[in-house]
N, C-alpha and C. Protein backbone atom coordinates (compact mmCIF):
# COMPACT_ATOMS: atom_id res chain seq x y z
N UNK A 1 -75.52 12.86 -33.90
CA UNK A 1 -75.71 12.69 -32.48
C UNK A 1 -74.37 12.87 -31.78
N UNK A 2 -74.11 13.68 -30.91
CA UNK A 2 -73.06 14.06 -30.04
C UNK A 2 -72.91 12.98 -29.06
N UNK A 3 -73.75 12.42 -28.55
CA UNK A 3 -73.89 11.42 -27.26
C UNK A 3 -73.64 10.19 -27.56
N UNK A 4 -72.95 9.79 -26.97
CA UNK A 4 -72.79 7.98 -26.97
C UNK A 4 -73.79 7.44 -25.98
N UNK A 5 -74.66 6.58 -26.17
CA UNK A 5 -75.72 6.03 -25.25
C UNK A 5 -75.05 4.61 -24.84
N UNK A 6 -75.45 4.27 -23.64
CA UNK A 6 -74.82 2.92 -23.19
C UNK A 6 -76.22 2.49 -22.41
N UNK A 7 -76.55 1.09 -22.34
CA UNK A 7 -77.61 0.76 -21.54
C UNK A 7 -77.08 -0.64 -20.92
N UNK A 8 -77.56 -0.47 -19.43
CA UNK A 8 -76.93 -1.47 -18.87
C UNK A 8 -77.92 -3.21 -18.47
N UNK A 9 -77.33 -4.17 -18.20
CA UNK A 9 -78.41 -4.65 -17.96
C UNK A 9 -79.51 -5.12 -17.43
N UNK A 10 -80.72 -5.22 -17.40
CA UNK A 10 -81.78 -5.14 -16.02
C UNK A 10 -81.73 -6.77 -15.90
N UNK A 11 -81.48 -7.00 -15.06
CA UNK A 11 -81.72 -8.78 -14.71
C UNK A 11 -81.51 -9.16 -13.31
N UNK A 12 -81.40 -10.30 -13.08
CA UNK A 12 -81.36 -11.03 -11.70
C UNK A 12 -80.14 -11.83 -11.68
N UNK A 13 -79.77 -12.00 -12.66
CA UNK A 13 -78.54 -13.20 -13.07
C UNK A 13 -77.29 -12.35 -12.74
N UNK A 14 -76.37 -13.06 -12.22
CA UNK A 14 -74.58 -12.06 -12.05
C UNK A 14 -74.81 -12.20 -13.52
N UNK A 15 -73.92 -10.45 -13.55
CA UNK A 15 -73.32 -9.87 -14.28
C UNK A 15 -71.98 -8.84 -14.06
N UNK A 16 -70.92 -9.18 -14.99
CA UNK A 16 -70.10 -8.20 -15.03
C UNK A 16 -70.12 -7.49 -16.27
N UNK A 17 -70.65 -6.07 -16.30
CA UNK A 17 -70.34 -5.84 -17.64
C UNK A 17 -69.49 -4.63 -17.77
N UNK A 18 -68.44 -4.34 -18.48
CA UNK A 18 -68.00 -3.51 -18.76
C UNK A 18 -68.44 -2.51 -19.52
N UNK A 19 -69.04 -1.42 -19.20
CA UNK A 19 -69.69 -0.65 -19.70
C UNK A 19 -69.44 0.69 -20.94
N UNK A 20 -68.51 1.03 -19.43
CA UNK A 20 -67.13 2.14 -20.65
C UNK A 20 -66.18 1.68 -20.03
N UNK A 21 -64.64 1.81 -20.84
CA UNK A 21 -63.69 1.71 -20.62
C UNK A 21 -62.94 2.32 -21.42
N UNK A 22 -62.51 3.67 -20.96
CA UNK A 22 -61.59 4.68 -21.99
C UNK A 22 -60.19 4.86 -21.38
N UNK A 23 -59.48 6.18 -21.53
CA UNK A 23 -58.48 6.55 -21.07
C UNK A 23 -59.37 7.51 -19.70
N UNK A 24 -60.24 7.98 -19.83
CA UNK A 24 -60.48 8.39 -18.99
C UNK A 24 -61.67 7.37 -17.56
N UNK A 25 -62.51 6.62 -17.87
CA UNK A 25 -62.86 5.59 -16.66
C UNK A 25 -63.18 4.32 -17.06
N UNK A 26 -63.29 3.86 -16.19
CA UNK A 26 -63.88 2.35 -15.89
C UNK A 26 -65.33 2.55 -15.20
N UNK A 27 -66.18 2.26 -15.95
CA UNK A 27 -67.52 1.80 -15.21
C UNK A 27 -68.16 0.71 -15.70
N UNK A 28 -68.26 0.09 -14.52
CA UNK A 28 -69.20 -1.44 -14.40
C UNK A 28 -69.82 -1.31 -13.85
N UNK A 29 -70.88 -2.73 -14.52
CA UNK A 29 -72.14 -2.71 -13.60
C UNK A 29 -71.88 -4.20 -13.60
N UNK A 30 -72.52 -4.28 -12.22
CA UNK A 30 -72.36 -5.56 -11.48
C UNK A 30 -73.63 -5.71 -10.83
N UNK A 31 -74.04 -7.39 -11.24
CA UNK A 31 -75.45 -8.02 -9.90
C UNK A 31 -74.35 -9.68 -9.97
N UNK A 32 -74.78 -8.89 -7.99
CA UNK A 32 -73.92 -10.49 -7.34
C UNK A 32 -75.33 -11.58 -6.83
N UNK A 33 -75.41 -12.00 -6.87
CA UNK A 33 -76.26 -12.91 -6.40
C UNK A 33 -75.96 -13.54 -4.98
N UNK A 34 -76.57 -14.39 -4.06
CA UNK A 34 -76.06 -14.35 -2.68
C UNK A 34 -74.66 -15.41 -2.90
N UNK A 35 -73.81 -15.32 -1.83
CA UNK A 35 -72.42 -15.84 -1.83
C UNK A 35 -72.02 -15.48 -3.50
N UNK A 36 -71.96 -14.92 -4.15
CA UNK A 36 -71.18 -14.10 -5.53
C UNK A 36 -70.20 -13.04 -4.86
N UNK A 37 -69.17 -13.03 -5.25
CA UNK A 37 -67.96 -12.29 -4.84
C UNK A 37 -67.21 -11.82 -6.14
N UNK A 38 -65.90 -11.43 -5.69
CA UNK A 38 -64.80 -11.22 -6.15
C UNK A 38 -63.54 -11.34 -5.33
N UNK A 39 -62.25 -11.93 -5.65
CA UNK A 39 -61.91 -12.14 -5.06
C UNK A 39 -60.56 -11.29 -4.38
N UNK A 40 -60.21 -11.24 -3.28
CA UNK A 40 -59.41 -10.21 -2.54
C UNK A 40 -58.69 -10.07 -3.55
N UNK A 41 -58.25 -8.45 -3.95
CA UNK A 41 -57.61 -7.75 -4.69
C UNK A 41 -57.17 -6.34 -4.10
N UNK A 42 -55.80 -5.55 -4.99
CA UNK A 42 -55.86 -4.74 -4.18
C UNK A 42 -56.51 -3.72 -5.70
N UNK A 43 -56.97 -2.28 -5.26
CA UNK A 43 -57.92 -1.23 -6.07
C UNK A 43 -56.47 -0.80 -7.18
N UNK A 44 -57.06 -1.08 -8.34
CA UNK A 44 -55.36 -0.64 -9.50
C UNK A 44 -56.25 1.03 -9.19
N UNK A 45 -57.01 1.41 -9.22
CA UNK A 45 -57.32 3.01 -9.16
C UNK A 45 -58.02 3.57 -8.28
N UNK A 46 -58.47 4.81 -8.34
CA UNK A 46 -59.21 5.26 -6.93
C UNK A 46 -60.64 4.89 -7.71
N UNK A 47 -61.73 4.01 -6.65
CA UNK A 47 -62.62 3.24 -7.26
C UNK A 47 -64.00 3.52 -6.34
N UNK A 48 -65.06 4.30 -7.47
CA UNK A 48 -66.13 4.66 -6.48
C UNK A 48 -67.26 3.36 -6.38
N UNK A 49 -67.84 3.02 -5.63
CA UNK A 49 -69.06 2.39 -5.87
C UNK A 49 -70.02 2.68 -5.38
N UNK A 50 -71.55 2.46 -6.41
CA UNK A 50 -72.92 3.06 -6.12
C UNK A 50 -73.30 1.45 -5.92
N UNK A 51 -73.96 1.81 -4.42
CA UNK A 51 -75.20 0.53 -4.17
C UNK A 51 -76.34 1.03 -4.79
N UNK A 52 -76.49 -0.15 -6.26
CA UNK A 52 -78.17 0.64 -6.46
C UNK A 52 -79.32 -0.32 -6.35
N UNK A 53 -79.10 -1.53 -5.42
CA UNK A 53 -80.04 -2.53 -4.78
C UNK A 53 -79.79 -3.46 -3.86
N UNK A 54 -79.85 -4.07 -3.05
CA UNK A 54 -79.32 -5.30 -1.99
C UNK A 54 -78.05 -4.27 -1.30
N UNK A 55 -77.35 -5.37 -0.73
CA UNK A 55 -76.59 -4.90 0.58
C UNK A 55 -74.75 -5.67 -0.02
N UNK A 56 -74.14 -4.67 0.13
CA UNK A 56 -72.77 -4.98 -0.54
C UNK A 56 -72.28 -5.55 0.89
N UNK A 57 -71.47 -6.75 0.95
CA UNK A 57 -70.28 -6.77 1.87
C UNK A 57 -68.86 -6.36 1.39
N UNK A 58 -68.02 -5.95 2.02
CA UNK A 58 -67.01 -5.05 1.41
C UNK A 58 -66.34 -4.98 2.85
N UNK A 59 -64.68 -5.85 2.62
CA UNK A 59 -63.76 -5.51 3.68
C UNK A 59 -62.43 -4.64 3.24
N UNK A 60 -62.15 -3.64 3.66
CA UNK A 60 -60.78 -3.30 3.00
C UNK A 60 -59.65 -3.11 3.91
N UNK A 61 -58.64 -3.38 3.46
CA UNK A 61 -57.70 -3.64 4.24
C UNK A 61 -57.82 -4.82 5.34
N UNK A 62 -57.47 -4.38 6.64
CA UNK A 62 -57.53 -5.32 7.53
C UNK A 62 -58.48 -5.33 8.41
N UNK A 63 -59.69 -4.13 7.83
CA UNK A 63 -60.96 -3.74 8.65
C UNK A 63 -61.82 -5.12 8.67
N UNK A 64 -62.81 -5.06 9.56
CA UNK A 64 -63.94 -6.25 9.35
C UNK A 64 -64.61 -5.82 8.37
N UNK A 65 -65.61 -6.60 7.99
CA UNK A 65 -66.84 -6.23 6.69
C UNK A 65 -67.26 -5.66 7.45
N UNK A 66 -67.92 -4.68 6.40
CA UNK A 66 -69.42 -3.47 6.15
C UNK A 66 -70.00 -3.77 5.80
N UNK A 67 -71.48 -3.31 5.57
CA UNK A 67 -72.13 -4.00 4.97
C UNK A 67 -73.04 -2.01 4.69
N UNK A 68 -73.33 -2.39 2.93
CA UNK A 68 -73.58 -0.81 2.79
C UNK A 68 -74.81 -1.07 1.55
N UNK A 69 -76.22 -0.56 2.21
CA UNK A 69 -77.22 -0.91 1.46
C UNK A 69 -77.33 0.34 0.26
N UNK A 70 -78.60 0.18 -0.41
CA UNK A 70 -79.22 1.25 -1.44
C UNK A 70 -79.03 2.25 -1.35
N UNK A 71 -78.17 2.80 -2.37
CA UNK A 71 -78.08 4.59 -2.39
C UNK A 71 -76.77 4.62 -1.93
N UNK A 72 -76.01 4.19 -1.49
CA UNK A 72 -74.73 4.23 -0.55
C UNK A 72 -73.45 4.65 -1.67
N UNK A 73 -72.75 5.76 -1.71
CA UNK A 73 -71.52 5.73 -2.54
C UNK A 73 -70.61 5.91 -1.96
N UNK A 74 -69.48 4.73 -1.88
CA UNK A 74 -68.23 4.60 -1.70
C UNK A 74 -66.87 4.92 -2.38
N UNK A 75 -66.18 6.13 -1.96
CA UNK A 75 -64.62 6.23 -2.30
C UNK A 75 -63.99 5.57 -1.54
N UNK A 76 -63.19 4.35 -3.07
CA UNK A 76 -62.31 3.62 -2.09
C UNK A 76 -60.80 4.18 -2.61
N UNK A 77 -59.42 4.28 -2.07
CA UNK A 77 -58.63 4.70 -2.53
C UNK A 77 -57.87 3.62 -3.60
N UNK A 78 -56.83 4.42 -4.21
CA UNK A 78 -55.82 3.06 -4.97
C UNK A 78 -54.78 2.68 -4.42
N UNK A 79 -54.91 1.45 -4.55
CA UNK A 79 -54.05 0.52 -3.56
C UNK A 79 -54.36 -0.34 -2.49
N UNK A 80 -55.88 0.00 -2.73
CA UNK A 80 -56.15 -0.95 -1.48
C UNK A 80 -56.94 -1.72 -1.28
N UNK A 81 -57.12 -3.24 -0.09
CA UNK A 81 -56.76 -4.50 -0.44
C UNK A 81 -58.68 -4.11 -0.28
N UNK A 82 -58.96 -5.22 -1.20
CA UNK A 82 -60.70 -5.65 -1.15
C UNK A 82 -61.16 -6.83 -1.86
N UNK A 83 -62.44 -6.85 -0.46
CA UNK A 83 -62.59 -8.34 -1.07
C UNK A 83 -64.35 -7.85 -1.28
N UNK A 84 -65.10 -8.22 -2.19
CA UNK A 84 -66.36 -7.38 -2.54
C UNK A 84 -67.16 -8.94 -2.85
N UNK A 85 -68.23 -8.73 -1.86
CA UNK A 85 -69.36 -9.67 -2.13
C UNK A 85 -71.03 -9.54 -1.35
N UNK A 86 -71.46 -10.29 -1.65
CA UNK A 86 -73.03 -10.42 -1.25
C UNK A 86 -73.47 -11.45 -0.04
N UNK A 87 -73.66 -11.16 0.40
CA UNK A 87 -73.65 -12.41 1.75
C UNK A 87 -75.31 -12.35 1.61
N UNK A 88 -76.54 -12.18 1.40
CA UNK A 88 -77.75 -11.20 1.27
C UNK A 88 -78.39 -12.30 0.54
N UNK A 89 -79.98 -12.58 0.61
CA UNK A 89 -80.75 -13.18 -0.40
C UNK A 89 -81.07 -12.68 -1.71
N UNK A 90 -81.30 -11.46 -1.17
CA UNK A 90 -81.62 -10.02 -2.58
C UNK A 90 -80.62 -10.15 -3.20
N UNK A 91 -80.77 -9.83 -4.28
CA UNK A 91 -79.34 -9.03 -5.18
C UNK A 91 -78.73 -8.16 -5.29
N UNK A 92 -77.52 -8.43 -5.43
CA UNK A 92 -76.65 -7.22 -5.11
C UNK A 92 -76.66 -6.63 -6.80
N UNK A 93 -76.65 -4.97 -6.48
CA UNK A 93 -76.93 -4.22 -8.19
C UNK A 93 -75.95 -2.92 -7.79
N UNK A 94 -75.14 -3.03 -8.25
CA UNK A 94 -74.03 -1.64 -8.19
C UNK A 94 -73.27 -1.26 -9.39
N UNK A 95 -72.85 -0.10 -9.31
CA UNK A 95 -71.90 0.60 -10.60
C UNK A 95 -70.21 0.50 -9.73
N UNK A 96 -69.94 0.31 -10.53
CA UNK A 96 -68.18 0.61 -10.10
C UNK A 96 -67.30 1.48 -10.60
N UNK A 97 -67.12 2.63 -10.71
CA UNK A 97 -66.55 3.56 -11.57
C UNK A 97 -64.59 3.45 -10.95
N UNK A 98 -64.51 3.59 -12.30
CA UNK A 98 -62.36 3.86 -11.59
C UNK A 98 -62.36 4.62 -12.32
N UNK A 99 -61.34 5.70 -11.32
CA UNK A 99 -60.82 7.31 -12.08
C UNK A 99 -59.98 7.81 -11.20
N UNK A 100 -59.00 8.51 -11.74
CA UNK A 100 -58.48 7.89 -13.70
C UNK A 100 -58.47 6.52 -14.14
N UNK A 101 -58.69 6.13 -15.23
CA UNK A 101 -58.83 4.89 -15.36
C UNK A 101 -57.54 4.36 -15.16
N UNK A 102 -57.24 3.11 -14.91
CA UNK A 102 -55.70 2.62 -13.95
C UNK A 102 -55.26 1.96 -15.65
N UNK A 103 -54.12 2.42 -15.91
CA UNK A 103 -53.31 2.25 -16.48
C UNK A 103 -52.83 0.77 -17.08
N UNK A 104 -52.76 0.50 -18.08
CA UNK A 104 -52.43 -1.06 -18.15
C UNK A 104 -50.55 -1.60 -18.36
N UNK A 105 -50.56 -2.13 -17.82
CA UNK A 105 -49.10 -2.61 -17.71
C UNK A 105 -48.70 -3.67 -18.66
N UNK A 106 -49.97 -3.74 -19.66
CA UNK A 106 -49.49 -5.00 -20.40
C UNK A 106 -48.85 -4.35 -21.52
């Protein structure tokens, strides 16, 4: 088999899972549940995200929140400041991809 298969997980409960993590990306899948966050950080890479259920809140930089429902894909750049959560009853269900994958300093 040539293919590496990955399956992510279907649930209701937060999850962070790290899905792949190579030299080449970072993809996670994430369900926030309402008030579930993360906390202000700035992006170590240029970092896409797919809304694939509920409504993301997402401030970057010194902008106010957005708020960006189903289907929605976001390029965010590297370096910059975010604070990522669910304000929403539904669940929040998104992928997070970083590319190139950001480098580790340890």
């Amino acid at each position: 088999m040539v293919e590496q298969v990955f399956k992510l997980t279907m649930s209701n409960d937060k999850t962070v899972e790290k899905v792949i993590q190579d030299e080449n990306i970072h993809f996670t899948h994430v369900i926030l549940n309402k008030d579930d966050g993360f906390p202000e950080h700035y992006s170590d890479a240029n970092v896409y995200m797919t809304v694939l259920r509920g409504t993301l809140s997402l401030q970057l930089d010194e902008q106010e929140n957005h708020e960006y429902g189903a289907g929605t894909v976001l390029k965010i750049p590297f370096e910059t400041k975010l604070k990522i959560g669910n304000a929403h009853e539904e669940p929040l269900e998104m992928v997070v991809v970083k590319a190139p994958a950001p480098v580790s300093t340890e």
